[in-house]
C-alpha atoms as a PDB file:
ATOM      1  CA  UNK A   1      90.837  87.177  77.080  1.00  0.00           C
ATOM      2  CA  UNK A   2      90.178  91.001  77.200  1.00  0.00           C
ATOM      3  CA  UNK A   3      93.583  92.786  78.400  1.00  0.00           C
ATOM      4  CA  UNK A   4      94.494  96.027  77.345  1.00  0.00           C
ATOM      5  CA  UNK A   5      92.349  98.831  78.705  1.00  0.00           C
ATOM      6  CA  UNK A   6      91.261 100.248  75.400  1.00  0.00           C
ATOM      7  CA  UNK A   7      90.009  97.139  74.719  1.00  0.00           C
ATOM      8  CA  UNK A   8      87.847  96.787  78.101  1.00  0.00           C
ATOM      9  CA  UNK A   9      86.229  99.971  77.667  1.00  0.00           C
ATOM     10  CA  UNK A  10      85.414  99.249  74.126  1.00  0.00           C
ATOM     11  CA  UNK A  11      84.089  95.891  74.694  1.00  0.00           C
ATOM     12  CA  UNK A  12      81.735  97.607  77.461  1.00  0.00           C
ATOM     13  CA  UNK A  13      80.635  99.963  75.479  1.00  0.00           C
ATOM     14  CA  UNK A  14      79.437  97.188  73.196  1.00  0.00           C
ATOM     15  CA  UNK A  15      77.747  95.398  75.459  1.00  0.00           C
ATOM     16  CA  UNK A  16      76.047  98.387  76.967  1.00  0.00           C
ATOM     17  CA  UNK A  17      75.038  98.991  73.056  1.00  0.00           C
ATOM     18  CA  UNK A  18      73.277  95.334  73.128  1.00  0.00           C
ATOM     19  CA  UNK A  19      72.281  95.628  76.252  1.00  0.00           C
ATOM     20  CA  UNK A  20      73.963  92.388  77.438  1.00  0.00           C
ATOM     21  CA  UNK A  21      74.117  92.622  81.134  1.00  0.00           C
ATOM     22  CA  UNK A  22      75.977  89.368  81.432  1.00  0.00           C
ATOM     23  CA  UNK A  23      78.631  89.816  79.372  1.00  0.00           C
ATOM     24  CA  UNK A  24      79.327  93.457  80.810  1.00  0.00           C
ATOM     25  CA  UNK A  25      78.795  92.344  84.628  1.00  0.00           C
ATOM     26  CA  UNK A  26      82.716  90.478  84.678  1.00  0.00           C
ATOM     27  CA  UNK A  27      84.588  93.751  82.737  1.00  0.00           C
ATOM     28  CA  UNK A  28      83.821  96.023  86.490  1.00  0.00           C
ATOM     29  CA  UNK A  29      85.294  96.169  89.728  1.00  0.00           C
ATOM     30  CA  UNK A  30      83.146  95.239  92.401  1.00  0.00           C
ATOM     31  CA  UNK A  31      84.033  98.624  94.135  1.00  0.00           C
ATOM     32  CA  UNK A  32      83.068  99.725  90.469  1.00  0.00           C
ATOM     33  CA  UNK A  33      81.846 103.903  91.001  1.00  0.00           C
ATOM     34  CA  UNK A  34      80.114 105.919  88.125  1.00  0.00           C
ATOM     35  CA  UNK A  35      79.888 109.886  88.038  1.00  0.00           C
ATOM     36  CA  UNK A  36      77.952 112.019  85.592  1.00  0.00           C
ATOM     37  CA  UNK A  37      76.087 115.167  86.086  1.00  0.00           C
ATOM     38  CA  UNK A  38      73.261 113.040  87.285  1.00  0.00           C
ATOM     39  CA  UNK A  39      75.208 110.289  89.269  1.00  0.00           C
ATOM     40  CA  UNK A  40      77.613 111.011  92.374  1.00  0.00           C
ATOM     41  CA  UNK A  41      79.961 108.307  92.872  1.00  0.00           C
ATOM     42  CA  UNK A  42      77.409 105.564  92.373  1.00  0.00           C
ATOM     43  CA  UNK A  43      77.843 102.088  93.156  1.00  0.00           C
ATOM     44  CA  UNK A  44      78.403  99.090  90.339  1.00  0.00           C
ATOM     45  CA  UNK A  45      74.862  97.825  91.560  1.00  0.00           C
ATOM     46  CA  UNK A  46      73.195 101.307  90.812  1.00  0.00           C
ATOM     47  CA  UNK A  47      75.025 101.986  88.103  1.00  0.00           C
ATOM     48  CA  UNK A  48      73.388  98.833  86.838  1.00  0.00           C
ATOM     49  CA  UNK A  49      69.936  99.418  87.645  1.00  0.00           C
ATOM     50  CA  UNK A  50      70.034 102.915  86.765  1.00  0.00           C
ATOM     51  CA  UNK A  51      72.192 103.497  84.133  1.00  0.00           C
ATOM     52  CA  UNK A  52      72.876 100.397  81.929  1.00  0.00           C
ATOM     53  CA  UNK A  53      69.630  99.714  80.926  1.00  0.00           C
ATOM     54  CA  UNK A  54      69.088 103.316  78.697  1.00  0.00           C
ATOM     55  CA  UNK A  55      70.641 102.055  75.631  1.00  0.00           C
ATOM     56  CA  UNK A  56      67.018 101.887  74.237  1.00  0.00           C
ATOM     57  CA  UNK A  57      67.404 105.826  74.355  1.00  0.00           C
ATOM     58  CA  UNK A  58      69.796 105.955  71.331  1.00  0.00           C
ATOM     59  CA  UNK A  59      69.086 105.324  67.339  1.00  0.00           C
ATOM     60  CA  UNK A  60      72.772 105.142  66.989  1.00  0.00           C
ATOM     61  CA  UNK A  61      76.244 105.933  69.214  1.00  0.00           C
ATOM     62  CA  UNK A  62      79.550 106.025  67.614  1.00  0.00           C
ATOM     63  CA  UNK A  63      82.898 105.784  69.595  1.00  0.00           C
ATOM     64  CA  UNK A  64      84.778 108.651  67.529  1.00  0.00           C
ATOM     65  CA  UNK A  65      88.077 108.656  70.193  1.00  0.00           C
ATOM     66  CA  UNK A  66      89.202 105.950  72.738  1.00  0.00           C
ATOM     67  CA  UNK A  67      92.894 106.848  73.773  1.00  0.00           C
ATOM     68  CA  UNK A  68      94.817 106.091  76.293  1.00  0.00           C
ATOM     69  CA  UNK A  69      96.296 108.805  78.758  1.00  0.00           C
ATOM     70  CA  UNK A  70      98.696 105.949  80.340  1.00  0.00           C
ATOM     71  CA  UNK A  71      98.442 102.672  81.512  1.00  0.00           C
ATOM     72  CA  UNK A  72      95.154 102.756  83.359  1.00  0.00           C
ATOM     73  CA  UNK A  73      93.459 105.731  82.397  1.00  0.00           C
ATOM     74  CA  UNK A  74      91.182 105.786  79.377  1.00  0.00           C
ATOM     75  CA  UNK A  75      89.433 108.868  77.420  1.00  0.00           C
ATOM     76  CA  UNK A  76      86.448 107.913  75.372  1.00  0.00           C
ATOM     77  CA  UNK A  77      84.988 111.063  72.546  1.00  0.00           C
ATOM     78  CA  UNK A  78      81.298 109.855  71.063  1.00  0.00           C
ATOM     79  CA  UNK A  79      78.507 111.058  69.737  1.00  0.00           C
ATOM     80  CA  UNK A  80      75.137 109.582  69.949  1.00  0.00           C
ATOM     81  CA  UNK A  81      71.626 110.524  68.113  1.00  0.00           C
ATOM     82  CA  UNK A  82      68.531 110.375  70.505  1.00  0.00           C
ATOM     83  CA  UNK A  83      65.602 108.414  69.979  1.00  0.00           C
ATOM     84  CA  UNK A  84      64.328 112.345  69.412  1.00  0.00           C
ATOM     85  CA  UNK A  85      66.746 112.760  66.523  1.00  0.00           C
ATOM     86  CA  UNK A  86      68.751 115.158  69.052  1.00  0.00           C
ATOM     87  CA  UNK A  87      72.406 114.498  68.504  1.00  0.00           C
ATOM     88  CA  UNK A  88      75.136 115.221  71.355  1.00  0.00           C
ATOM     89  CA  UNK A  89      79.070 114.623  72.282  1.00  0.00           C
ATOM     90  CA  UNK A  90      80.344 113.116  76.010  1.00  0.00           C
ATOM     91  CA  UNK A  91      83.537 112.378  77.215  1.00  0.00           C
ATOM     92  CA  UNK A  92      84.231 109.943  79.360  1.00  0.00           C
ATOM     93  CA  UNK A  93      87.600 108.876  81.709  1.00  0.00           C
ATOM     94  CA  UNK A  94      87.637 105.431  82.678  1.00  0.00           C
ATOM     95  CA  UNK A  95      89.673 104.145  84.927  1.00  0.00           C
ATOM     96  CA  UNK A  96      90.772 100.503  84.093  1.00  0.00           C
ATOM     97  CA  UNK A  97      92.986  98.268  86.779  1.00  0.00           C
ATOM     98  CA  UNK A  98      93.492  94.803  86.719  1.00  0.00           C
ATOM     99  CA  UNK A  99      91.563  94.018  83.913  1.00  0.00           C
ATOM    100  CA  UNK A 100      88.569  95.722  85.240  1.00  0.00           C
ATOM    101  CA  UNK A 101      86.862  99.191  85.219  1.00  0.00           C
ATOM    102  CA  UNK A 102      86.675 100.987  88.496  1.00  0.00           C
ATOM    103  CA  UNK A 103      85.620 104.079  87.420  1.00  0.00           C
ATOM    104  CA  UNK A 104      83.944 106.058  85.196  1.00  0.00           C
ATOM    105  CA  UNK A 105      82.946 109.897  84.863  1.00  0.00           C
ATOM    106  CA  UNK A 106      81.149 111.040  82.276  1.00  0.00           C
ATOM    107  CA  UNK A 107      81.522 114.428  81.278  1.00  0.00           C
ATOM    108  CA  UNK A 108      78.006 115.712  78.783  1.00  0.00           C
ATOM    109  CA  UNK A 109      78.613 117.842  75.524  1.00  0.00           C
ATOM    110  CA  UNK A 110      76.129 119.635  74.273  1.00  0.00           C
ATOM    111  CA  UNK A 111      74.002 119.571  70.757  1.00  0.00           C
ATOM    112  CA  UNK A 112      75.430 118.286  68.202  1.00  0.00           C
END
């Protein structure tokens, strides 16, 4: 069993990576909410159709930080390199409770 919160979020990033839906589904809350630039507060169910499946975007993404800030809250650093061959940095604080995520905002870097 998955139970530290660094842990979660890295094990959904993976899964988001192979694009395995089912194995990702049970790490969020169902009250799950996602925020980016592009997203307000979307629902788990959005977040699914919308988001998830764009893995196929990236030749390669590489976790460079996941720390913890305390017990729930999570900061992830990585860079990914476009299909394009554009390279670029987020951020992202995830919230994980319980054993699940239930939230995440993404915060975009620019170029590479």
């Amino acid at each position: 069993m998955i139970d530290s919160p660094t842990a979660i979020v890295e094990a959904a990033f993976q899964h988001y990576r192979s694009q395995d839906r089912d194995a990702a589904l049970p790490l969020y809350a169902g009250d799950f909410t996602f925020t980016s630039p592009q997203d307000d507060h979307i629902d788990k169910a959005a977040f699914f159709e919308r988001c998830f499946p764009t893995a196929d975007r990236f030749r390669e993404q590489q976790l460079l930080h996941v720390t913890p800030a305390d017990e729930e809250l999570v900061f992830v650093q990585y860079e990914y390199e476009l299909t394009t061959g554009d390279r670029h940095r987020n951020i992202e604080a995830i919230t994980v409770r319980d054993g699940l995520i239930r939230e995440v905002q993404v915060f975009f870097g620019g170029k590479v």
